[in-house]
C-alpha atoms as a PDB file:
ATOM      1  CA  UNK A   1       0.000   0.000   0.000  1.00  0.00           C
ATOM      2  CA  UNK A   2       1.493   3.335  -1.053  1.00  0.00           C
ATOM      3  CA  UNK A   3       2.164   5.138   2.386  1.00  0.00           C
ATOM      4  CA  UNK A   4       1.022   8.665   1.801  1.00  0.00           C
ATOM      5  CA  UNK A   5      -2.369   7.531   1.005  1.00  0.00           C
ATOM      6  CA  UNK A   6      -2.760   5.163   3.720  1.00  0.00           C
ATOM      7  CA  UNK A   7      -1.803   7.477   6.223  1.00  0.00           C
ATOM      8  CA  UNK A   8      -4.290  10.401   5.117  1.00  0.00           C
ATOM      9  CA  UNK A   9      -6.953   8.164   5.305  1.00  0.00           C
ATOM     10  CA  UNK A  10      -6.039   6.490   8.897  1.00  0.00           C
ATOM     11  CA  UNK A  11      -6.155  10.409   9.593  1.00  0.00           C
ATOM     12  CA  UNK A  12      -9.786  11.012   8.308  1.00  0.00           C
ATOM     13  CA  UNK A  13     -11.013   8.130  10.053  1.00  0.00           C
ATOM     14  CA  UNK A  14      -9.124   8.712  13.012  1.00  0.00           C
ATOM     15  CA  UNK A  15     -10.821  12.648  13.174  1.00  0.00           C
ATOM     16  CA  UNK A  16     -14.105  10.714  12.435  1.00  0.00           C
ATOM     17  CA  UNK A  17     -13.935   8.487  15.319  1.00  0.00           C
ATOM     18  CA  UNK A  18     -13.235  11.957  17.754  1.00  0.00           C
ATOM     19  CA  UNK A  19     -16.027  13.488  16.518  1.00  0.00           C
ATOM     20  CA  UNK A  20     -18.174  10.376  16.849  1.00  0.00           C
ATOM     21  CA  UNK A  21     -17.167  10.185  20.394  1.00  0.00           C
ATOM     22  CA  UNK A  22     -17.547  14.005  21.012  1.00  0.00           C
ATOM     23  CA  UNK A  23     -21.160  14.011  19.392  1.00  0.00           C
ATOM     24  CA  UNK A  24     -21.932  11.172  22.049  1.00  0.00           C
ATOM     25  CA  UNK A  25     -20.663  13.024  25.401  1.00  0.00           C
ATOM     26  CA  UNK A  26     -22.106  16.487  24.288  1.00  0.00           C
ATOM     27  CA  UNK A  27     -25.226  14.079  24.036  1.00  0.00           C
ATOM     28  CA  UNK A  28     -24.186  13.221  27.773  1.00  0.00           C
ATOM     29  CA  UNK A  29     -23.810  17.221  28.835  1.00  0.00           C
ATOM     30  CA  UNK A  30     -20.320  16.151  29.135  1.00  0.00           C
ATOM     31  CA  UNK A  31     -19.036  19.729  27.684  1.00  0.00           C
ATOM     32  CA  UNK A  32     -15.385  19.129  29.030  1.00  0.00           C
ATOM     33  CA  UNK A  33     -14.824  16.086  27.053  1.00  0.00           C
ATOM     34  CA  UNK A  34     -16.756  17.070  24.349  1.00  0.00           C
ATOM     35  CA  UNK A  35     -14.491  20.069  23.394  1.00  0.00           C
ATOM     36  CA  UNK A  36     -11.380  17.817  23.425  1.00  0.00           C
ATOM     37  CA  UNK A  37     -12.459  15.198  21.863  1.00  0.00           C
ATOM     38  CA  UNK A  38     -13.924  17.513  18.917  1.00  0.00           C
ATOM     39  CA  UNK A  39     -10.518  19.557  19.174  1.00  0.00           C
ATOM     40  CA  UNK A  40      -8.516  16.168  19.070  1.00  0.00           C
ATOM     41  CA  UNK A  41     -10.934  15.096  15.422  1.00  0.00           C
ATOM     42  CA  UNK A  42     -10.003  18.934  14.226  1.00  0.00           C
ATOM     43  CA  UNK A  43      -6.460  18.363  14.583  1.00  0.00           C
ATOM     44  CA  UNK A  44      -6.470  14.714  13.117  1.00  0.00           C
ATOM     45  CA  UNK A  45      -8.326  16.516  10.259  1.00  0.00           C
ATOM     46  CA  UNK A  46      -6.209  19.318   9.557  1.00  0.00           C
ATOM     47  CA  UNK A  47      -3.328  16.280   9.402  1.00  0.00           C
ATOM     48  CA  UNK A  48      -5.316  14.677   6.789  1.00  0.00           C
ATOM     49  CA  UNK A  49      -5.621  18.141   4.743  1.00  0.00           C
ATOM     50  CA  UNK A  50      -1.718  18.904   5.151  1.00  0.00           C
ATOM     51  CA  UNK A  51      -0.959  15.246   4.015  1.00  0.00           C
ATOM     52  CA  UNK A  52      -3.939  14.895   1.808  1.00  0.00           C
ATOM     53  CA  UNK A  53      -2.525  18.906  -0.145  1.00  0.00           C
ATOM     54  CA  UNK A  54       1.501  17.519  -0.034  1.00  0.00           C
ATOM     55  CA  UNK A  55       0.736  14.973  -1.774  1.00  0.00           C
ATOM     56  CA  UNK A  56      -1.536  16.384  -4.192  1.00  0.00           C
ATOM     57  CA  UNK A  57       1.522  18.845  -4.802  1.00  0.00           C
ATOM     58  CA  UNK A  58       4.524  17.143  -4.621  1.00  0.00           C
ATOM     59  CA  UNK A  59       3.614  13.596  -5.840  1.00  0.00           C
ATOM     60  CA  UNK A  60      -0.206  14.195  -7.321  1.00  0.00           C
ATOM     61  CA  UNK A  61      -3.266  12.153  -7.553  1.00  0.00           C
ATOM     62  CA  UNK A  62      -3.639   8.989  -8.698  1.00  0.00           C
ATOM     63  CA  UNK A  63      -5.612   8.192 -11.913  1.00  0.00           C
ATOM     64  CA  UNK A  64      -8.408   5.496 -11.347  1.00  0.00           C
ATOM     65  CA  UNK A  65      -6.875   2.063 -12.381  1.00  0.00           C
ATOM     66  CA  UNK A  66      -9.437   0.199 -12.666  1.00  0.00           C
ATOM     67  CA  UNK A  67     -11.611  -1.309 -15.666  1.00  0.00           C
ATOM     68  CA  UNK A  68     -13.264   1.566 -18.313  1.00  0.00           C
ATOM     69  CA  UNK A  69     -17.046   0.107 -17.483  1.00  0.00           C
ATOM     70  CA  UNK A  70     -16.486   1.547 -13.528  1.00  0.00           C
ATOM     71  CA  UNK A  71     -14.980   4.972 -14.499  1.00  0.00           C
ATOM     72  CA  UNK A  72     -18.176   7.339 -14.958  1.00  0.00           C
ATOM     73  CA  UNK A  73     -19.477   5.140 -11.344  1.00  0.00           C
ATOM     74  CA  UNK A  74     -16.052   5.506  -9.772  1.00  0.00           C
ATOM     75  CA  UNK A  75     -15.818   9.470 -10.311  1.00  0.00           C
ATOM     76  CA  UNK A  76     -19.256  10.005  -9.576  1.00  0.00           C
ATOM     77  CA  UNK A  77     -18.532   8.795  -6.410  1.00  0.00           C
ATOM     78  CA  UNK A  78     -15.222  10.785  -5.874  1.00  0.00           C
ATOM     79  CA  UNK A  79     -17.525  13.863  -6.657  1.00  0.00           C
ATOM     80  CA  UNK A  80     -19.919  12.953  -4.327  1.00  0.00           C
ATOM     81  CA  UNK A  81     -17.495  12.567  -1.347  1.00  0.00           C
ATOM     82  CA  UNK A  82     -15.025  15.556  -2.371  1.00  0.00           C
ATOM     83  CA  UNK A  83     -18.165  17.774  -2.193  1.00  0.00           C
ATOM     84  CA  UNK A  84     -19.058  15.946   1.451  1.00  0.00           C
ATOM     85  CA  UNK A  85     -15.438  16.681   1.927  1.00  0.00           C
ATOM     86  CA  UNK A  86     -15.255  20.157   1.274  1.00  0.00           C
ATOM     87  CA  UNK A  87     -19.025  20.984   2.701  1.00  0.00           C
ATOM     88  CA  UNK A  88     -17.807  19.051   6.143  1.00  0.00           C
ATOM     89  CA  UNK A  89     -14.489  20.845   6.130  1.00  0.00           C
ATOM     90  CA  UNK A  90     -16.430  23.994   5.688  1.00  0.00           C
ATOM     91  CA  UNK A  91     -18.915  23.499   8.104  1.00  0.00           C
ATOM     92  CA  UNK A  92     -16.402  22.159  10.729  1.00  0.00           C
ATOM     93  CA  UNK A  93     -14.542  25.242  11.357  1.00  0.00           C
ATOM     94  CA  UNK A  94     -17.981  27.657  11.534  1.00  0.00           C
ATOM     95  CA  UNK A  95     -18.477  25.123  14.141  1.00  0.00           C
ATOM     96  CA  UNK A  96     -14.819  25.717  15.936  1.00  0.00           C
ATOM     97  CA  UNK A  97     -15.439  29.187  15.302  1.00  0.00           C
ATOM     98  CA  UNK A  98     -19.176  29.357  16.838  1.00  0.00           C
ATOM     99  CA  UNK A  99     -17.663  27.992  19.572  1.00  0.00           C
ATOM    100  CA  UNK A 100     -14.554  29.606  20.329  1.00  0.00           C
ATOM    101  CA  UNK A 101     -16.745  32.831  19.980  1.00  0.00           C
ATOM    102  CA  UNK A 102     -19.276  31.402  22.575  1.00  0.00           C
ATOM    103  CA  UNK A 103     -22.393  31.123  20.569  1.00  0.00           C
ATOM    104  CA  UNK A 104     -23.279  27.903  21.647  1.00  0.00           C
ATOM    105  CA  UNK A 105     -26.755  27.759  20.354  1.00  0.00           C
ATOM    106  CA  UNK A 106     -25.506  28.264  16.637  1.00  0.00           C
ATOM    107  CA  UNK A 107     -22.898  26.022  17.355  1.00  0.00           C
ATOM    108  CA  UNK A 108     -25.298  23.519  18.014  1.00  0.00           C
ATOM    109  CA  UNK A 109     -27.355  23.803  14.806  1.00  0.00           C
ATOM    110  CA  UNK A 110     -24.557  23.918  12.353  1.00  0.00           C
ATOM    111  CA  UNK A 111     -22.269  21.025  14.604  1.00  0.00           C
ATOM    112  CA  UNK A 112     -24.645  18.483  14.111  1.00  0.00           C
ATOM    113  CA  UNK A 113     -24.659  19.001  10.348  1.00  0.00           C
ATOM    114  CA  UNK A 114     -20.805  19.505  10.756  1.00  0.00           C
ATOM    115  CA  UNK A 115     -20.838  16.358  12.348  1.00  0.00           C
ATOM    116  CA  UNK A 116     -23.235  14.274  10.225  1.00  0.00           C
ATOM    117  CA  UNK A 117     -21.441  15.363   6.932  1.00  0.00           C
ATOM    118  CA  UNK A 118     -17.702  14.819   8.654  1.00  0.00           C
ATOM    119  CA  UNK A 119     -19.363  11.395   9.664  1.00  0.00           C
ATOM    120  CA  UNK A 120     -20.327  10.388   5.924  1.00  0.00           C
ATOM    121  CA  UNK A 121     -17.084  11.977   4.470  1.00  0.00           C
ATOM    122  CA  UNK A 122     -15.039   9.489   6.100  1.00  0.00           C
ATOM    123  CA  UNK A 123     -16.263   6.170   5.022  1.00  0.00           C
ATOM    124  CA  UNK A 124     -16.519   7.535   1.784  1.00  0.00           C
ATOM    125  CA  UNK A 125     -13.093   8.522   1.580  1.00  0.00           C
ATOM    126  CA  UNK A 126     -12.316   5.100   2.567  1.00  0.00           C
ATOM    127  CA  UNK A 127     -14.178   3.658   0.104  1.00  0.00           C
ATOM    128  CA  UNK A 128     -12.439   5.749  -2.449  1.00  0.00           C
ATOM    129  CA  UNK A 129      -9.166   4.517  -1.070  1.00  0.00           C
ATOM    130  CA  UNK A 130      -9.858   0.980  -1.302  1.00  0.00           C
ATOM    131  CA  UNK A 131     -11.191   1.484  -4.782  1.00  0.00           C
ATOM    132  CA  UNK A 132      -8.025   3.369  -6.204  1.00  0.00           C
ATOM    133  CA  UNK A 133      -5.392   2.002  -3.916  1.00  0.00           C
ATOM    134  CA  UNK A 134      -6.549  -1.899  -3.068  1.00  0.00           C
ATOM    135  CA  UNK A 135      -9.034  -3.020  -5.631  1.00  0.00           C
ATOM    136  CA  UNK A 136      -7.612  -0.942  -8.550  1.00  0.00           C
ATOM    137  CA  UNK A 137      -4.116  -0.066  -8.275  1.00  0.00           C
ATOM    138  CA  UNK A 138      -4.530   3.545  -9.737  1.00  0.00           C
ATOM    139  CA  UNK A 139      -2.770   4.865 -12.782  1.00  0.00           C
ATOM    140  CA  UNK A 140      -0.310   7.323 -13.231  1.00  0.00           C
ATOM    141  CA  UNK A 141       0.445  10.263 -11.352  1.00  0.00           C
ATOM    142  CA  UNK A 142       1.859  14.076 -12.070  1.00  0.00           C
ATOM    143  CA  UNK A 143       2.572  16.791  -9.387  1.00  0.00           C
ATOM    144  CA  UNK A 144       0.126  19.286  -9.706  1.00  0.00           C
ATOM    145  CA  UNK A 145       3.504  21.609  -9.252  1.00  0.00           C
ATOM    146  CA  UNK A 146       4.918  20.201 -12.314  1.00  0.00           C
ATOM    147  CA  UNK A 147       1.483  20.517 -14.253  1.00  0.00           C
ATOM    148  CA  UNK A 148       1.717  24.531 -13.131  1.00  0.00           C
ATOM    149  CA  UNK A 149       5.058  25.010 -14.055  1.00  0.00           C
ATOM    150  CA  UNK A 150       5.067  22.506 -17.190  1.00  0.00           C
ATOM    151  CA  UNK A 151       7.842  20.496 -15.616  1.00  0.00           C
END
């Protein structure tokens, strides 16, 4: 298994299973653990990006390997979860930012969409890495820093 991959989605997971966790003690009206666990799945997020971006820089992304018949299917799919990705990034840091600031009662209404999308994002992204890294060993690859410069 190619390492860089592997490890960004260990991340994702990871930052879903803290935010899992968090959901269920703020559930509790255990505030305390709630913030550090849900600090704890930002972090292992924010890992994930900085990995995820390197990558996508240095090395690139990997074309989908497997047979023509599955392409339209496969990158339907990746659409599907790099908007859940984005939207759940997005929404994830109104929510840090609603509650840094205090306003707890729109914190509440936009974490629990944070938290749903964040929670659907990750098993996507999972299946999108067993699809292009384990089923279908993916294609080829080009730094998106060599596609800018024409390298």
């Amino acid at each position: 298994m190619p390492i860089l991959p592997t490890i960004s989605t260990a991340f994702i997971v990871i930052s879903a299973i803290f935010v899992a966790c968090g959901w269920f003690h703020i559930l509790r009206g255990n505030r305390a653990t709630h913030k550090k666990l849900m600090l704890w799945g930002a972090a292992f997020a924010l890992a994930f990006f900085i990995v995820y971006m390197s990558r996508t820089l240095f090395v690139g992304n990997t074309s989908f390997g497997g047979p023509e018949h599955l392409k339209l299917a496969y990158h339907l799919f990746l659409f599907f979860h790099i908007t859940l990705a984005t939207t759940g990034g997005v929404f994830g840091i109104i929510t840090l930012v609603l509650a840094f600031n205090k306003n707890f009662a729109r914190h509440r209404k936009v974490g629990r969409w944070a938290a749903v999308i964040w929670l659907l994002t990750a098993p996507t992204g999972v299946a999108v890495f067993i699809l292009l890294y384990l089923l279908y060993p993916g294609g080829e690859t080009k730094p998106v820093i060599n596609a800018i410069f024409g390298f």
